[in-house]
Structures are given as structure tokens and as C-alpha cells.
Protein backbone atom coordinates (compact mmCIF):
# COMPACT_ATOMS: atom_id res chain seq x y z
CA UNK A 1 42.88 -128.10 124.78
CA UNK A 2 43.54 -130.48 122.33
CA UNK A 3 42.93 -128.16 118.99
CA UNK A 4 44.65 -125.37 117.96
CA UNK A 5 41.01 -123.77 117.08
CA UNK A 6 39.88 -121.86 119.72
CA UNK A 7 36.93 -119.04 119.82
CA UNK A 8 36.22 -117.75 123.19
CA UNK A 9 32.30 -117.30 123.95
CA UNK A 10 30.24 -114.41 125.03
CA UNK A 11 31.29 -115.05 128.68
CA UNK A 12 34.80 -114.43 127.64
CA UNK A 13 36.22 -118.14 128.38
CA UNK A 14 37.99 -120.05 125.78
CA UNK A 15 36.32 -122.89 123.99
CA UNK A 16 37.23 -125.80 121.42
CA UNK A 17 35.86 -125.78 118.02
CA UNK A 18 35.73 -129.10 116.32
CA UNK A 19 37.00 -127.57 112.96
CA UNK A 20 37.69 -124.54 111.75
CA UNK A 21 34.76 -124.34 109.54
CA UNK A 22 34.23 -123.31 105.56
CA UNK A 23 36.97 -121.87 103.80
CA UNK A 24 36.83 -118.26 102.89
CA UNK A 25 35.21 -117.66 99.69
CA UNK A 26 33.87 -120.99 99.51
CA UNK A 27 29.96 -120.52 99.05
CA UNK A 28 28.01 -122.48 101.31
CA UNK A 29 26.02 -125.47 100.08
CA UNK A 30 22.77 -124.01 99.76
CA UNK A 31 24.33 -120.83 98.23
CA UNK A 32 25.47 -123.25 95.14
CA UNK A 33 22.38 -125.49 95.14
CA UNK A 34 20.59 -122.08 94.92
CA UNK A 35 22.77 -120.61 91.98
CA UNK A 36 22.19 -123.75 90.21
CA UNK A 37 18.54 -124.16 90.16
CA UNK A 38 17.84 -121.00 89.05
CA UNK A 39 20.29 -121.11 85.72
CA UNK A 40 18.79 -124.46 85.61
CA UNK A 41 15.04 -122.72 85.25
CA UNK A 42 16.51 -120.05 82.81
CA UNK A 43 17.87 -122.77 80.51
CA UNK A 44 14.48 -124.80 80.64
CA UNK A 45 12.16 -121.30 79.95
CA UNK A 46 14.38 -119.46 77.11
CA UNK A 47 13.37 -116.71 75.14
CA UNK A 48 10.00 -118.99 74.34
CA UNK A 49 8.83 -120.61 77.84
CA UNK A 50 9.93 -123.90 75.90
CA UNK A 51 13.54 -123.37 76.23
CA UNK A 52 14.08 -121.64 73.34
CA UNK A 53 18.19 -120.38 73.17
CA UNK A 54 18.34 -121.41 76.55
CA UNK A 55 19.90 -119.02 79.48
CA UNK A 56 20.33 -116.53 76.74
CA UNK A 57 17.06 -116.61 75.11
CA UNK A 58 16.08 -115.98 78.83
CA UNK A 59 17.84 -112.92 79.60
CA UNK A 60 16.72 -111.62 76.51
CA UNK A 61 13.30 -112.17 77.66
CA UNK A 62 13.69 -110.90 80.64
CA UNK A 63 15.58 -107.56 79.23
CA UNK A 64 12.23 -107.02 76.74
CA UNK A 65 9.79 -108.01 79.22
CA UNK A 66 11.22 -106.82 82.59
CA UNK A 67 14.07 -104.19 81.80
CA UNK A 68 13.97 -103.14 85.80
CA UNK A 69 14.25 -106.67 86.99
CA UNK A 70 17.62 -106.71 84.43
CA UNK A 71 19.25 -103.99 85.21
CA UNK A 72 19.30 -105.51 88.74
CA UNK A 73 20.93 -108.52 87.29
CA UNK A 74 23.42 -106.22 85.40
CA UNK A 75 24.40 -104.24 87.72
CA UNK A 76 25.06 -107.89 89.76
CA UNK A 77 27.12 -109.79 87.68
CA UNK A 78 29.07 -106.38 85.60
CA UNK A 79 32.28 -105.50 87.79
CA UNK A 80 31.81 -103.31 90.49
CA UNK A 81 35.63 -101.41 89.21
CA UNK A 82 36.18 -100.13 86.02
CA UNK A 83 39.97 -99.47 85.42
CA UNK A 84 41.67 -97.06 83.57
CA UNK A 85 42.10 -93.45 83.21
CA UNK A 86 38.74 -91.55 81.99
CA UNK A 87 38.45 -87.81 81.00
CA UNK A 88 34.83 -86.37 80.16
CA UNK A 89 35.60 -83.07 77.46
CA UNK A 90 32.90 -81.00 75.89
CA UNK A 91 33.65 -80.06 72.37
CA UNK A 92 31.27 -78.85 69.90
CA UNK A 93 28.31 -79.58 72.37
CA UNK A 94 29.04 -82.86 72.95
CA UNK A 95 30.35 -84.34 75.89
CA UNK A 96 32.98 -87.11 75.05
CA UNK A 97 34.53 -89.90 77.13
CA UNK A 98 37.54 -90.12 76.86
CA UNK A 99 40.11 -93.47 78.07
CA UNK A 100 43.94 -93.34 77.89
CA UNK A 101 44.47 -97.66 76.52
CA UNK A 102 48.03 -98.24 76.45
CA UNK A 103 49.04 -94.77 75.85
CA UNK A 104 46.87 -93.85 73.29
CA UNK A 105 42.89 -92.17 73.77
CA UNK A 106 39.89 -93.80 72.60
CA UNK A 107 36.61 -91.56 72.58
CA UNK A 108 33.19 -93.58 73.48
């Protein structure tokens, strides 16, 4: 074979690709298109349905109007890893978070 790519098929034999295909990580064309329409329609609608603060003014719609529907986005776009060393302590009948910064403890 001619290419260096090679994928054998459900029978087992070898076949050519003609190229190795999209990157990993790259989103595919429609993904992006996708992405971009809809901040697109945010920025147009704003807080005010007239574009009003833009993407912003959206989400803050959308948080008053539809708190379920932005949690979802939240819970999207926030990082699935928080890092750090946490603690939970109950003093006085409070429970306290506690996280060790650079050698020193914060409470939340």
C-alpha cells in the first residue's frame, strides 16, 4: 500500500485510508458552526429580547427566568476538578470548609 494509514475492516483485511482524518481535539465543523450560532442568538436577545448587555444580559435572563436550564449550563462550562486540599470541621454548629492555599487555610 502506498500510505502509511491503514485501518483494517470488519472482515479483518487491511485497507488504505486516504488521510488520517481530524486531529484530536479539533471540533468538527458543525460542532463550531453550532457553538457559534447559538452565542450569536444570546448576544442578539440579552437580558431584554433586544440585545440588551448582550451574552451576559442573556445568562442573566436565563438564570432569573430558567434557573434549571442554568444550572445545566453551569455545571457545563465550570471545571469538572477542583484542586486543592479541602477539610469540612464542625465548630460551634457550623460546618466550615476549609482549603490549605499555599500553606495557609482559608474558611468559605
Amino acid at each position: 500500500m502506498s500510505s502509511d494509514i491503514v485501518k483494517k475492516q470488519s472482515d479483518g483485511k487491511p485497507r488504505e485510508l486516504k488521510s488520517p482524518g481530524r486531529p484530536a481535539g479539533v471540533p468538527n465543523r458543525m460542532t463550531r458552526l453550532l457553538k457559534e450560532a447559538i452565542m450569536q442568538a444570546a448576544e442578539a436577545e440579552g437580558m431584554d429580547g433586544k440585545g440588551k448587555d448582550g451574552v451576559i444580559g442573556y445568562c442573566r435572563k436565563l438564570a432569573k427566568t430558567e434557573p434549571k436550564a442554568f444550572a445545566t449550563l453551569m455545571g457545563k462550562v465550570l471545571p469538572l476538578q477542583v484542586q486543592g486540599d479541602f477539610k469540612v470541621e464542625q465548630r460551634d454548629g457550623l460546618t466550615l470548609l476549609m482549603e490549605a492555599v499555599n500553606g495557609r487555610t482559608r474558611t468559605k
